[in-house]
Protein backbone atom coordinates (compact mmCIF):
# COMPACT_ATOMS: atom_id res chain seq x y z
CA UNK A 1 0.00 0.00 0.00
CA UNK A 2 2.61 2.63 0.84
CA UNK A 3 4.31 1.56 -2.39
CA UNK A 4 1.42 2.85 -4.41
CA UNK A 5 0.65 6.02 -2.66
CA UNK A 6 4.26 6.74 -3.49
CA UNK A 7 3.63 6.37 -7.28
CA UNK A 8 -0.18 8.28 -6.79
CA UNK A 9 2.01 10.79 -5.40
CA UNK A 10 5.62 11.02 -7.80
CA UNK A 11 2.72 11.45 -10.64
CA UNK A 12 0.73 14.15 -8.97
CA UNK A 13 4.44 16.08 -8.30
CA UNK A 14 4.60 15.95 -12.09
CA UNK A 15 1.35 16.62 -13.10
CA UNK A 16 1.81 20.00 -11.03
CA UNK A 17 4.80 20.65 -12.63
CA UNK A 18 3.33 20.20 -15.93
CA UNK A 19 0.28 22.45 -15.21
CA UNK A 20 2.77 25.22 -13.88
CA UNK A 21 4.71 25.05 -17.24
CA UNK A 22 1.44 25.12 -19.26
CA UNK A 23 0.43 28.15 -17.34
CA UNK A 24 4.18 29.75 -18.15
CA UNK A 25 3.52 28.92 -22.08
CA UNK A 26 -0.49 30.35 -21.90
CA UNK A 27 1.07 33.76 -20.73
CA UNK A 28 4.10 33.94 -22.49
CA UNK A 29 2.21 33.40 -25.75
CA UNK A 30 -0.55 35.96 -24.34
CA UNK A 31 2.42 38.80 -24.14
CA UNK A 32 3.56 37.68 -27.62
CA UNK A 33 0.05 38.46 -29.20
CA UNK A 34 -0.35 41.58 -27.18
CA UNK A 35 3.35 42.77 -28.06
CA UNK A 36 3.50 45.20 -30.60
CA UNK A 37 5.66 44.32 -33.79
CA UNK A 38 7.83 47.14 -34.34
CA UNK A 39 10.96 47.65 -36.70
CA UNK A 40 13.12 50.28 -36.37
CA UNK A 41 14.76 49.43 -39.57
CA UNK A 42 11.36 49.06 -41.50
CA UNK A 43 10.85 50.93 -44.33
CA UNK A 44 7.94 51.46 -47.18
CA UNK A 45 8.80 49.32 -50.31
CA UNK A 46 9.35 50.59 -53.45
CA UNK A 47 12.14 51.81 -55.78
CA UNK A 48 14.13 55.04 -54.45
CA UNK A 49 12.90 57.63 -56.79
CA UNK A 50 9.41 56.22 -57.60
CA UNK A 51 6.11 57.99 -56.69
CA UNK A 52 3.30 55.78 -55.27
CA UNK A 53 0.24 56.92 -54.85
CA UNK A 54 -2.49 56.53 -51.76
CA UNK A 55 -4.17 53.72 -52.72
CA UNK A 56 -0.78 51.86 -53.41
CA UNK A 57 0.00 52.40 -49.71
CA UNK A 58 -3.54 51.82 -48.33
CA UNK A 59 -3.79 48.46 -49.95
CA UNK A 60 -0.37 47.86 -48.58
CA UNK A 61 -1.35 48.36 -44.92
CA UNK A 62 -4.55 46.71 -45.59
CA UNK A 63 -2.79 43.62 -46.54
CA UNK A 64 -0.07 43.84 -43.58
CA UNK A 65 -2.72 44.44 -41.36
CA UNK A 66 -4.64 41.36 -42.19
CA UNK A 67 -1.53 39.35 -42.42
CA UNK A 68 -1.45 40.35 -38.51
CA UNK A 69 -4.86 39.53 -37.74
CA UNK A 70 -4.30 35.89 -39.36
CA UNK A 71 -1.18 35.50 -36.41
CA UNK A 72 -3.38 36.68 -34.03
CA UNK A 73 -6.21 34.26 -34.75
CA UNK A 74 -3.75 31.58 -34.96
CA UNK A 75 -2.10 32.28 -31.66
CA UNK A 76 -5.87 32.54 -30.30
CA UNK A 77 -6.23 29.49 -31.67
CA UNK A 78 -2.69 27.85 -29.88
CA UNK A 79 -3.59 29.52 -26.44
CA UNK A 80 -7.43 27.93 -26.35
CA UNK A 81 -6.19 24.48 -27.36
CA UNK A 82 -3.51 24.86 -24.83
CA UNK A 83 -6.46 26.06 -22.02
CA UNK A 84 -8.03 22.90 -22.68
CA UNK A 85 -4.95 19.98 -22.29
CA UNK A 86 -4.75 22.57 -18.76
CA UNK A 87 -7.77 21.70 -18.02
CA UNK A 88 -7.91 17.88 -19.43
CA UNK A 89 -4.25 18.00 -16.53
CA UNK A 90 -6.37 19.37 -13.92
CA UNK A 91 -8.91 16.54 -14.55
CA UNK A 92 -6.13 13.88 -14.23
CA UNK A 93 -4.67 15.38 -11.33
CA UNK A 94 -8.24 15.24 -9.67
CA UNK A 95 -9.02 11.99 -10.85
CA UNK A 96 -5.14 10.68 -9.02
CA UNK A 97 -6.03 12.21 -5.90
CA UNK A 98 -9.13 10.83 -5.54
CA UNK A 99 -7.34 7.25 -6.44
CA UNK A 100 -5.25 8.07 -3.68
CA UNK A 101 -7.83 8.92 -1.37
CA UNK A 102 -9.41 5.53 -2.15
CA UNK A 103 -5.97 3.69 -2.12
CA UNK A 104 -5.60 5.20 1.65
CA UNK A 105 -8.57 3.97 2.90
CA UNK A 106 -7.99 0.68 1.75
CA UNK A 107 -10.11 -0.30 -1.28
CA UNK A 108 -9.21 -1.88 -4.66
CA UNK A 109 -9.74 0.36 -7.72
CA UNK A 110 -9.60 -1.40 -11.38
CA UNK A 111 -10.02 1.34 -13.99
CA UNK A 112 -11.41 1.04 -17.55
CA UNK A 113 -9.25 1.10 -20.43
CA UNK A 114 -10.31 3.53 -22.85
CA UNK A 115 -11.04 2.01 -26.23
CA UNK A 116 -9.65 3.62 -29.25
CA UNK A 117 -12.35 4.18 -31.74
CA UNK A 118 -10.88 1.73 -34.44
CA UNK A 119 -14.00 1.42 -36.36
CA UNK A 120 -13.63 5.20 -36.90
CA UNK A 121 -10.26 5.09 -37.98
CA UNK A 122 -10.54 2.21 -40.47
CA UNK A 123 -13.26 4.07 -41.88
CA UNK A 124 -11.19 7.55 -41.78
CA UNK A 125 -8.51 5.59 -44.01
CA UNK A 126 -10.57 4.13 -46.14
CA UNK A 127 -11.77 7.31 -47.64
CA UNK A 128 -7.79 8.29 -48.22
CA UNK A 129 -7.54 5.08 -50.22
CA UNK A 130 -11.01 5.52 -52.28
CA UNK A 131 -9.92 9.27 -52.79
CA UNK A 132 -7.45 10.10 -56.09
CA UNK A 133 -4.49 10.84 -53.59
CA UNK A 134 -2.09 8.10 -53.99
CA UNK A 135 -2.98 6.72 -57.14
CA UNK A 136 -4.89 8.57 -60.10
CA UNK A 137 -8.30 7.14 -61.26
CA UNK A 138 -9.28 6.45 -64.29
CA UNK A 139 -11.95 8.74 -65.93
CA UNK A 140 -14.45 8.68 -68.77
CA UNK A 141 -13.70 12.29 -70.22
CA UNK A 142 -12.21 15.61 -69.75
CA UNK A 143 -15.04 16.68 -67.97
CA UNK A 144 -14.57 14.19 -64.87
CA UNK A 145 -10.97 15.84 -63.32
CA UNK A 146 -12.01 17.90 -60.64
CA UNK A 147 -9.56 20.48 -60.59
CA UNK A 148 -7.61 22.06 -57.72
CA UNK A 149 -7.64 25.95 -56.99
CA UNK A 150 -4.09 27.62 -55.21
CA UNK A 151 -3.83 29.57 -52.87
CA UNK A 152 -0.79 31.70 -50.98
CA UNK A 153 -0.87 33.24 -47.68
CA UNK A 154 -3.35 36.37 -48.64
CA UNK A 155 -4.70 35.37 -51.75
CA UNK A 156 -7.16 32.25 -53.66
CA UNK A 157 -6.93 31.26 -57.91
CA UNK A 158 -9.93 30.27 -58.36
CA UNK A 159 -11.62 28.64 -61.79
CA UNK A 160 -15.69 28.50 -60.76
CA UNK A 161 -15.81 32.91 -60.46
CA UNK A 162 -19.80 33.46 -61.80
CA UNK A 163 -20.73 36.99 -61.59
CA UNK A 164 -19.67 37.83 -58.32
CA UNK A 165 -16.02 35.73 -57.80
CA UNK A 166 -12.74 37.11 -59.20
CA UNK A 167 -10.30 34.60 -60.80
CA UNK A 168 -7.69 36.06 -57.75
CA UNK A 169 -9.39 36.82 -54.56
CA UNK A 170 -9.04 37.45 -50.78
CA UNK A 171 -10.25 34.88 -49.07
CA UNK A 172 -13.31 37.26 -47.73
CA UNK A 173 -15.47 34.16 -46.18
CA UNK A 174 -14.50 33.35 -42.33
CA UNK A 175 -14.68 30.12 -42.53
CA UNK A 176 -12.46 29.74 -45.51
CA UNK A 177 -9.40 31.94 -44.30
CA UNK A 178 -10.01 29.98 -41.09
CA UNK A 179 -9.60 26.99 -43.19
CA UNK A 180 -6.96 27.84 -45.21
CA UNK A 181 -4.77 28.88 -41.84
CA UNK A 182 -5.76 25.47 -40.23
CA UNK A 183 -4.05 23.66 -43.51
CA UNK A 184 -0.92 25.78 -43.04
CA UNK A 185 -0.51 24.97 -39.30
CA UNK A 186 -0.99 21.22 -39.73
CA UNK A 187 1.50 20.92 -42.52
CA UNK A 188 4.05 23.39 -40.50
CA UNK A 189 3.41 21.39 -37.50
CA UNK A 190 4.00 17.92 -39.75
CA UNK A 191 7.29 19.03 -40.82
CA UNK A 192 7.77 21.04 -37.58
CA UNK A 193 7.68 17.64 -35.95
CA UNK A 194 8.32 14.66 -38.10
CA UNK A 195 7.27 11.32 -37.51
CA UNK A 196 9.58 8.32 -38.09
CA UNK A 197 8.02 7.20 -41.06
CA UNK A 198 8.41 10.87 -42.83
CA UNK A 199 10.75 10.89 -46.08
CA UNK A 200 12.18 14.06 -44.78
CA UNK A 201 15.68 14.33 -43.01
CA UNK A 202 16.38 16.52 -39.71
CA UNK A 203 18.17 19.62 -41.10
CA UNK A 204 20.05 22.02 -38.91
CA UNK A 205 20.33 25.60 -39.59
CA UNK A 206 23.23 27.92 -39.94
CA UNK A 207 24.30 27.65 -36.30
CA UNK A 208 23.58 24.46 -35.64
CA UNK A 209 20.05 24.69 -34.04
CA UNK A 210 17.18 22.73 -35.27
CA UNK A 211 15.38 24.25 -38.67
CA UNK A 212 11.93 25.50 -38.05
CA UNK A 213 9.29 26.41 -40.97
CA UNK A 214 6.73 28.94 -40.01
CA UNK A 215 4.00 30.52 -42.15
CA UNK A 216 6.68 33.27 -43.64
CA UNK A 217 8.54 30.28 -45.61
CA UNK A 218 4.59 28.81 -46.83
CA UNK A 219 5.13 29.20 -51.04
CA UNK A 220 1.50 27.85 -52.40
CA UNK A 221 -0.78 25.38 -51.94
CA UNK A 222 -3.79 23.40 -53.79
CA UNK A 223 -6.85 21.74 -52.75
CA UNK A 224 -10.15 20.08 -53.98
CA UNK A 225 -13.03 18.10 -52.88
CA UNK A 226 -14.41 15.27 -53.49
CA UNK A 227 -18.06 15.83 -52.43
CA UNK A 228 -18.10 11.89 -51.31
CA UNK A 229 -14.85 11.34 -49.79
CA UNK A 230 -12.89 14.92 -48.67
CA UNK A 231 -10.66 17.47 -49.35
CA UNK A 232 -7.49 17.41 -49.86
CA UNK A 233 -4.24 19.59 -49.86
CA UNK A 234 -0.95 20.19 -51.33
CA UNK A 235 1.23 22.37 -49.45
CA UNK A 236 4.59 23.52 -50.49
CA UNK A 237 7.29 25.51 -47.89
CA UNK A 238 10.43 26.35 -48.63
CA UNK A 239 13.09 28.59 -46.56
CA UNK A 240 14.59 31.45 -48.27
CA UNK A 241 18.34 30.34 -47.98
CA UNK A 242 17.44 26.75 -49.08
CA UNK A 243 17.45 25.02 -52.41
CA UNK A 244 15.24 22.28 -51.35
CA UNK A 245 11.10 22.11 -50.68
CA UNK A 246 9.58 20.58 -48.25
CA UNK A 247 6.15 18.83 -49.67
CA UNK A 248 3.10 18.27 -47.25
CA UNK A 249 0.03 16.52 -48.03
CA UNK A 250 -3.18 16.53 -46.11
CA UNK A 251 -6.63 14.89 -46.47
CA UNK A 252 -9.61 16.11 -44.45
CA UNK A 253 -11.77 13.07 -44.78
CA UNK A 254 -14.92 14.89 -43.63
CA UNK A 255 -13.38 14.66 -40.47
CA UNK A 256 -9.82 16.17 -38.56
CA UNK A 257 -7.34 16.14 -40.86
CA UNK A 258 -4.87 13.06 -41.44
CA UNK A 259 -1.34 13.07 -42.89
CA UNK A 260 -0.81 11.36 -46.06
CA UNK A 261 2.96 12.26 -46.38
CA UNK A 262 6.11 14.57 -45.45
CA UNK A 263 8.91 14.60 -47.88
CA UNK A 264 11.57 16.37 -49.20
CA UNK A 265 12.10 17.89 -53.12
CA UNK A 266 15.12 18.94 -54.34
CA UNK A 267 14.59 20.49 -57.42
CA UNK A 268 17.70 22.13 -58.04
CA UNK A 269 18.79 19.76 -60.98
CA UNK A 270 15.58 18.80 -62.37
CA UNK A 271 15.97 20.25 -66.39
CA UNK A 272 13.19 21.48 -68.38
CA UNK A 273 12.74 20.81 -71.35
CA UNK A 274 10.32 23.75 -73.38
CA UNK A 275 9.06 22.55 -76.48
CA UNK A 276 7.51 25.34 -78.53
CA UNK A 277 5.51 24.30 -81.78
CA UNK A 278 5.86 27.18 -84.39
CA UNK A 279 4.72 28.25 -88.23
CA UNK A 280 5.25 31.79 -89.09
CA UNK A 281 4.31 34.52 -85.99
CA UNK A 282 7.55 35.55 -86.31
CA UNK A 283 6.40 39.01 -84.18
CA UNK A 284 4.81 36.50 -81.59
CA UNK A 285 8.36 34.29 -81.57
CA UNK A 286 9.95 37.64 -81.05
CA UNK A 287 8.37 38.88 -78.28
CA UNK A 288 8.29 35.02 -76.86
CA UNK A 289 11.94 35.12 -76.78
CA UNK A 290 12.98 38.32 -75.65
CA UNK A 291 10.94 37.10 -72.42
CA UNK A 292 12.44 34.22 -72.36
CA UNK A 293 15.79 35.67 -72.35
CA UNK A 294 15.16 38.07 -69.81
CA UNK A 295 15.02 35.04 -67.22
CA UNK A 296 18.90 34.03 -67.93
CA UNK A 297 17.96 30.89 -70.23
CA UNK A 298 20.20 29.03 -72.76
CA UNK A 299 20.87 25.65 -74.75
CA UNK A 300 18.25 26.56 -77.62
CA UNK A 301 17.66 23.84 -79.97
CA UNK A 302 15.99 24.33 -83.33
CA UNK A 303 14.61 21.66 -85.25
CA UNK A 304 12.95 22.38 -88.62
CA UNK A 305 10.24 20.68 -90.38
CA UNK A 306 9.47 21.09 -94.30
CA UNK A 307 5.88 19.87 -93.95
CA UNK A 308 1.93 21.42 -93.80
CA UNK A 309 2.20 23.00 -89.50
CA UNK A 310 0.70 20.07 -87.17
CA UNK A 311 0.80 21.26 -83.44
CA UNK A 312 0.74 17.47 -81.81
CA UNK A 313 3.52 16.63 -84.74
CA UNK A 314 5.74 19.17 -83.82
CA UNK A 315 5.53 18.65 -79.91
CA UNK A 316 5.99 14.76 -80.69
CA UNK A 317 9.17 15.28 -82.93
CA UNK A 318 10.54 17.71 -79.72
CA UNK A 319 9.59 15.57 -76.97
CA UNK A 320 12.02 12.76 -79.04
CA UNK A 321 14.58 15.18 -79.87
CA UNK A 322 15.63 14.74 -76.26
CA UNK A 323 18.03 11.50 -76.29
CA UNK A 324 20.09 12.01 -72.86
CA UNK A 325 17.99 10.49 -70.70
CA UNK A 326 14.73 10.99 -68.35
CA UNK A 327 13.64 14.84 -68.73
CA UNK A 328 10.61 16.70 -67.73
CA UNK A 329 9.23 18.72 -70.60
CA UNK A 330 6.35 22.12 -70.35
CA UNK A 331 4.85 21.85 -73.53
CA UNK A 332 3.75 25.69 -74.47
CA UNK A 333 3.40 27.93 -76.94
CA UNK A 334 4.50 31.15 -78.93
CA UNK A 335 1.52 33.31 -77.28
CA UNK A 336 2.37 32.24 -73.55
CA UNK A 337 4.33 34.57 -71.08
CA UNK A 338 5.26 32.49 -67.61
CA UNK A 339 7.44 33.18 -64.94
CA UNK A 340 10.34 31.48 -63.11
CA UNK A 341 8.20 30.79 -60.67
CA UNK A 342 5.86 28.79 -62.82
CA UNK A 343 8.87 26.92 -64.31
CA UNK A 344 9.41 25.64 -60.27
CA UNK A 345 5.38 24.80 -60.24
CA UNK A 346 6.35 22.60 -62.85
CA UNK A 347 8.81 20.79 -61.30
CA UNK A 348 6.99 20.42 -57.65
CA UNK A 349 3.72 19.04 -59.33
CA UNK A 350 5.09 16.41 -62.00
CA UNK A 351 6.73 13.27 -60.90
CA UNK A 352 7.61 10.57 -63.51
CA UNK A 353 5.49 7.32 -62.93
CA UNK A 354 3.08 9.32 -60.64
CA UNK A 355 1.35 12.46 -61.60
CA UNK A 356 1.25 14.73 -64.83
CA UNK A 357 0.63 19.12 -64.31
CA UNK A 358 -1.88 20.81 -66.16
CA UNK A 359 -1.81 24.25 -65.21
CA UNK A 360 -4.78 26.32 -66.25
CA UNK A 361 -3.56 29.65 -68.22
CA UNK A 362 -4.55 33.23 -67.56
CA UNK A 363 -6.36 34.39 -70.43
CA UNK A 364 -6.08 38.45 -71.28
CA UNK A 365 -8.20 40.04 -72.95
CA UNK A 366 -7.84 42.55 -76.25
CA UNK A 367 -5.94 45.28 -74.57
CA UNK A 368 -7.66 47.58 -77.06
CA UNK A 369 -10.57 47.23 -75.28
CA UNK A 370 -9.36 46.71 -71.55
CA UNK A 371 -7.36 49.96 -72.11
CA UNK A 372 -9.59 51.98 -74.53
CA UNK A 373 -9.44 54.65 -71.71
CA UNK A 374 -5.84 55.01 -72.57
CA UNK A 375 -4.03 56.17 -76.18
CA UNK A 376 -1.90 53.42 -75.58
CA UNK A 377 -2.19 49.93 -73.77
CA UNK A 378 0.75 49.86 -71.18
CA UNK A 379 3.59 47.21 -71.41
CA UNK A 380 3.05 43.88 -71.51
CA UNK A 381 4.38 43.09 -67.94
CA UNK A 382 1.72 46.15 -66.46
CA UNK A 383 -1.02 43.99 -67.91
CA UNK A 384 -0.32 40.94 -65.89
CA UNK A 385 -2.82 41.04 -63.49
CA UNK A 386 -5.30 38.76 -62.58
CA UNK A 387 -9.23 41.02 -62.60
CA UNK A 388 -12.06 40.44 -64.05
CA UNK A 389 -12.08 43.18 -66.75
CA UNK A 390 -8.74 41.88 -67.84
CA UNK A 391 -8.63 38.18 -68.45
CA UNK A 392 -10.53 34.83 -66.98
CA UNK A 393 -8.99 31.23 -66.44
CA UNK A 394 -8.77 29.54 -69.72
CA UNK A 395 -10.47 26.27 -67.90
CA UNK A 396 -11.21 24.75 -71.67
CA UNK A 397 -7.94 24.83 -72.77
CA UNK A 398 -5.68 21.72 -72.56
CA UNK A 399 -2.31 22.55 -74.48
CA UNK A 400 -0.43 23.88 -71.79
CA UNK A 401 1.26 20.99 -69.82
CA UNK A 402 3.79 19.29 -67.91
CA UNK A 403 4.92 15.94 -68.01
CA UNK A 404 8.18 13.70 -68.09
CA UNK A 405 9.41 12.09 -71.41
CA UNK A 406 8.63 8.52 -69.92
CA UNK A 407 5.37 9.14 -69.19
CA UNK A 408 4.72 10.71 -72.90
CA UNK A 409 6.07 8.03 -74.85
CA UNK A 410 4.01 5.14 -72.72
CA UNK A 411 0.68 6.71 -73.10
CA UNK A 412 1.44 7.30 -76.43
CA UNK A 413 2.01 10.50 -77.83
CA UNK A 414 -0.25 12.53 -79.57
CA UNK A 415 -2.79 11.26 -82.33
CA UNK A 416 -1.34 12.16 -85.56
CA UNK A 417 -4.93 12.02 -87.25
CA UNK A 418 -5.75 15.06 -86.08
CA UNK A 419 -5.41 18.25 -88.19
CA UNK A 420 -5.38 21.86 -88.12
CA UNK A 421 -6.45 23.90 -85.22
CA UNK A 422 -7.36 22.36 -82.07
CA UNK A 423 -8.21 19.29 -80.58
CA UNK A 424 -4.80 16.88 -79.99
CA UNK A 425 -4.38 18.79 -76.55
CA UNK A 426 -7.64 17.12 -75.62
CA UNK A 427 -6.89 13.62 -77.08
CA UNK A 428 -3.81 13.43 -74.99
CA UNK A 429 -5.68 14.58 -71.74
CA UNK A 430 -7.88 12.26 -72.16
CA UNK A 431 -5.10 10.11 -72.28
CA UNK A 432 -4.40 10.37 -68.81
CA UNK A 433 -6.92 10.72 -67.34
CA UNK A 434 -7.81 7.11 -68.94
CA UNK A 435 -4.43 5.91 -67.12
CA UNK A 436 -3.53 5.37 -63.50
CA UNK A 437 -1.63 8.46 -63.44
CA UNK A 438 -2.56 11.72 -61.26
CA UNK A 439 -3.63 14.63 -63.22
CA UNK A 440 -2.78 17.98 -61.13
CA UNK A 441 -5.49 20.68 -62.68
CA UNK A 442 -4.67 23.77 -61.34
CA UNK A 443 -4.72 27.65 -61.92
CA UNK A 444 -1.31 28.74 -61.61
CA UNK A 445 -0.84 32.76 -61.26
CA UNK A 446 2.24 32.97 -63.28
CA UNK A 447 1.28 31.61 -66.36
CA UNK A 448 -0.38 34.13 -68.76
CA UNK A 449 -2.04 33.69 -72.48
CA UNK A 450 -1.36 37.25 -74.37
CA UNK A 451 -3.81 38.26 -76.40
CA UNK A 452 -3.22 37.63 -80.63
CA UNK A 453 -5.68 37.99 -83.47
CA UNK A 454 -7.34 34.97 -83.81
CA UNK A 455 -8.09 33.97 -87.50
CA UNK A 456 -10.62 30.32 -88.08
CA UNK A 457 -9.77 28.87 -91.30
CA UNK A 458 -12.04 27.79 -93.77
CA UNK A 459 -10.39 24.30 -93.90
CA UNK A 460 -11.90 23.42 -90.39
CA UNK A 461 -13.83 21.15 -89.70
CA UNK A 462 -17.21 21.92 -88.57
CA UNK A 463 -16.40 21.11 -85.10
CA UNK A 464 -13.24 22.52 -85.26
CA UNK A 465 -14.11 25.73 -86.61
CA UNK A 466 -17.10 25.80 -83.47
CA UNK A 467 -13.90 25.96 -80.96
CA UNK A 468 -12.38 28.46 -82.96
CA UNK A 469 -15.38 30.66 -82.79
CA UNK A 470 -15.70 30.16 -79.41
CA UNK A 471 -12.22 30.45 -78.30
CA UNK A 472 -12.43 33.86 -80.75
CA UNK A 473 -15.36 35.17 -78.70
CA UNK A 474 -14.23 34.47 -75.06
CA UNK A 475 -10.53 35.84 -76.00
CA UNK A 476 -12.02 39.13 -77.02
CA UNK A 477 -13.51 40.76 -73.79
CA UNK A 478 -15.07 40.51 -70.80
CA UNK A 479 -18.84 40.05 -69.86
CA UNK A 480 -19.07 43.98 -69.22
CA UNK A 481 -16.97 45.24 -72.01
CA UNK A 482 -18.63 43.34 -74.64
CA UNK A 483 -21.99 44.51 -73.27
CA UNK A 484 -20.50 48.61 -72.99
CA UNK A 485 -19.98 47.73 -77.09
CA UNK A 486 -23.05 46.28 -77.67
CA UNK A 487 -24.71 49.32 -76.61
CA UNK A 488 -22.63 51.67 -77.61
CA UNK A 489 -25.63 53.66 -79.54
CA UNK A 490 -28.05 53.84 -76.66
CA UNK A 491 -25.16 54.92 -74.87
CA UNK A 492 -23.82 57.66 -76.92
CA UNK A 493 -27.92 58.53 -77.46
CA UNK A 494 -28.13 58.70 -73.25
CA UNK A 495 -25.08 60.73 -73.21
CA UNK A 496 -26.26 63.44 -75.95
CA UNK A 497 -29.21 63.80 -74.49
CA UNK A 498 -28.27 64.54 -70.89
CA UNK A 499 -25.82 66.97 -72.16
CA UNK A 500 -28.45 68.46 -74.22
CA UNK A 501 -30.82 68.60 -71.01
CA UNK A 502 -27.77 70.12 -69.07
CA UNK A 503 -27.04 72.72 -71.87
CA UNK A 504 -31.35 73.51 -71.82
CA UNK A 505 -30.87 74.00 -68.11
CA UNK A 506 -28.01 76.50 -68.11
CA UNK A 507 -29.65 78.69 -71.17
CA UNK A 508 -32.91 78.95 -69.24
């Protein structure tokens, strides 16, 4: 009997101590919330010399200030779950004294082990392994994928925008920022504090102490549902002084949230490959390359083909160009601007064997008609920007992709039967999605279709020359510009006459 009271009591010294350190934690996190962030070194960014106007700077504070209010929340969030394993201690410590008390006065005590809910777990799992996570499932069509929307820290790409979304957003909606910061905090926490089965190795930093991610070094991220089975999410962190990404993903089986994997991507000699198909445009190919030379590229390779243009015939004979080994290739063309950034979105999201990227492209519009307020349309680079008025997410359009050369040449290739404008893109999605590989359908914001006359052919075929139409029409402007030059007359007639009315007035 003493020999037990002596254990009742070595666990209630500890349990103390644990609540006393809890209660150290609670407050010190309290005063890190309530501190005020100050720099004394901080200063308004921007190029010396350049003049920024209000709303630049409003927006700016705007964003930092909501940046802040997402810490807060999350430390709010840390402090209340850290309240309640105080209070679950307090419980335990009540629940060991009254064992004791009981143990003292001389009676037996057998407690119940708690079952863990198995059932619920097994069931949890299962919808991981019926979900595409691991292994891509075969579809009947193009129009089976359900596509992922990215995200960053402050911002959502979204494809489904209606009349009242914007292809890039805030997430506005409570629930979704509170969400999207949940996500973040798992996957930090998962590579925070790896488990023994993660493919991820411990990494020190540059004085020795152990590496730790927070939501600074968070790069993107992707998720989708499944309306039967979950949602899930690709996360991607990286640290500022490192080559290498770390790679979290998470399923939320309609449930908490389960790890599906940890690992580590090193991307820094993974070779691209950009194949660019090309008949005449020499003004396009012009413009195409002084871009590409601005981001510090080199080892061009130019093949030539004396025969009638085929796009699928000229990506085929430059995918097998490449005789040096395994290679990932972005398969893109003249009229596409895309950033370094892309190039690494590329990299993180195809895997040989696995999964294939199809990024969906940023559409603009006719800067004619975006900028008609202006004599001249600004530079191309000004009119990157992801609004409403200036492009949408080119959802229907399939030609943009990455993929390694092994994967290409076992589904096949493209079909060679198909001619003219349009349609092998398609063929060889459908391609995959018909295999067991994963196809990653995303928007991407640094991938960007510029604008080009478009000019259908009378050699179409009927349903070819129907997707040239319609690519023509959606290319051209948005909902509300096309409508302001549809009713241009009534509008010019409203205009006239209120400045007649005005004119009336002022005579009388």
């Amino acid at each position: 009997m003493p020999r037990r009271g002596l254990i009742l009591q070595t666990r209630t010294h500890w349990l103390l101590l644990g609540l006393a350190l809890l209660c150290s934690l609670i407050l010190f996190l309290y005063l890190l919330e309530c501190a005020p962030q100050t720099d004394g070194n901080a200063s308004l960014p921007g190029i010396i010399g350049e003049n920024y106007g209000k709303e630049y700077y409003q927006a700016l504070l705007q964003e930092q200030e909501e940046h802040y209010q997402t810490r807060a929340t999350s430390l709010k969030r840390q402090i209340a779950q850290l309240k309640q394993e105080l209070q679950e201690m307090s419980e335990k410590m009540r629940f060991l004294q009254e064992r004791k008390n009981v143990g003292a006065n001389g009676i037996g005590y057998q407690g119940n082990k708690e079952q863990a809910p198995s059932d619920l777990l097994e069931f949890l799992h299962s919808q991981i392994d019926k979900a595409e996570v691991s292994i891509g499932a075969k579809l009947p069509s193009e129009y089976g994928v359900i596509p992922f929307e990215s995200f960053t820290l402050m911002k959502v790409f979204q494809l489904e925008m209606g009349l009242t979304r914007h292809p890039e957003e805030k997430p506005v909606r409570k629930d979704k920022r509170d969400e999207l910061v949940e996500v973040i905090e798992a996957g930090l926490e998962v590579i925070n504090n790896p488990d023994e089965d993660d493919e991820q190795e411990d990494e020190d930093g540059p004085l020795g102490e152990k590496l730790i991610f927070n939501e600074n070094d968070f790069i993107e991220g992707y998720y989708r549902t499944e309306k039967d089975k979950g949602t899930q999410y690709e996360l991607f962190f990286k640290k500022a002084d490192l080559m290498e990404y770390r790679h979290v993903t998470l399923f939320r089986p309609f449930g908490p949230l389960m790890k599906v994997k940890s690992e580590m991507i090193d991307i820094t000699r993974s070779v691209i490959n950009i194949i660019v198909p090309l008949a005449e445009r020499t003004e396009a190919f012009a413009q195409f390359m002084q871009n590409f030379s601005e981001s510090n590229f080199h080892n061009y390779t130019l093949v030539s083909l004396n025969e009638e243009f085929n796009r699928g015939r000229g990506l085929n004979v430059g995918a097998r160009a490449w005789d040096k080994g395994e290679v990932l290739m972005f398969f893109c063309d003249v009229d596409i601007y895309f950033s370094a950034e892309f190039l690494n979105s590329c990299r993180l999201n195809a895997e040989p064997g696995k999964k294939v990227f199809y990024p969906v492209v940023f559409s603009l519009y006719n800067p004619a008609i975006v900028y008609a307020n202006l004599d001249v349309p600004p530079p191309v680079e000004q009119q990157l920007v992801h609004k409403k008025d200036s492009g949408f997410w080119r959802d229907f359009g399939f030609g943009m992709t990455c993929q390694y050369q092994s994967d290409f040449l076992t589904i096949g290739g493209f079909d060679m039967e198909v001619k003219g404008w349009g349609g092998e893109d398609v063929h060889l999605y459908r391609k995959y999605l018909h295999s067991d590989l994963i196809v990653i359908r995303t928007p991407v914001p640094g991938l960007f279709h510029l604008w080009h006359e478009k000019r259908c052919a009378d050699e179409l075929t009927p349903e070819q020359y129907r997707m040239c139409i319609q690519s023509k029409a959606m290319n051209e402007a948005s909902h509300s510009h096309l409508g302001m030059l549809v009713f241009r007359e009534e509008i010019e007639t409203h205009l006239h006459k209120q400045a007649y009315r005005t004119n009336s007035e002022a005579v009388g």
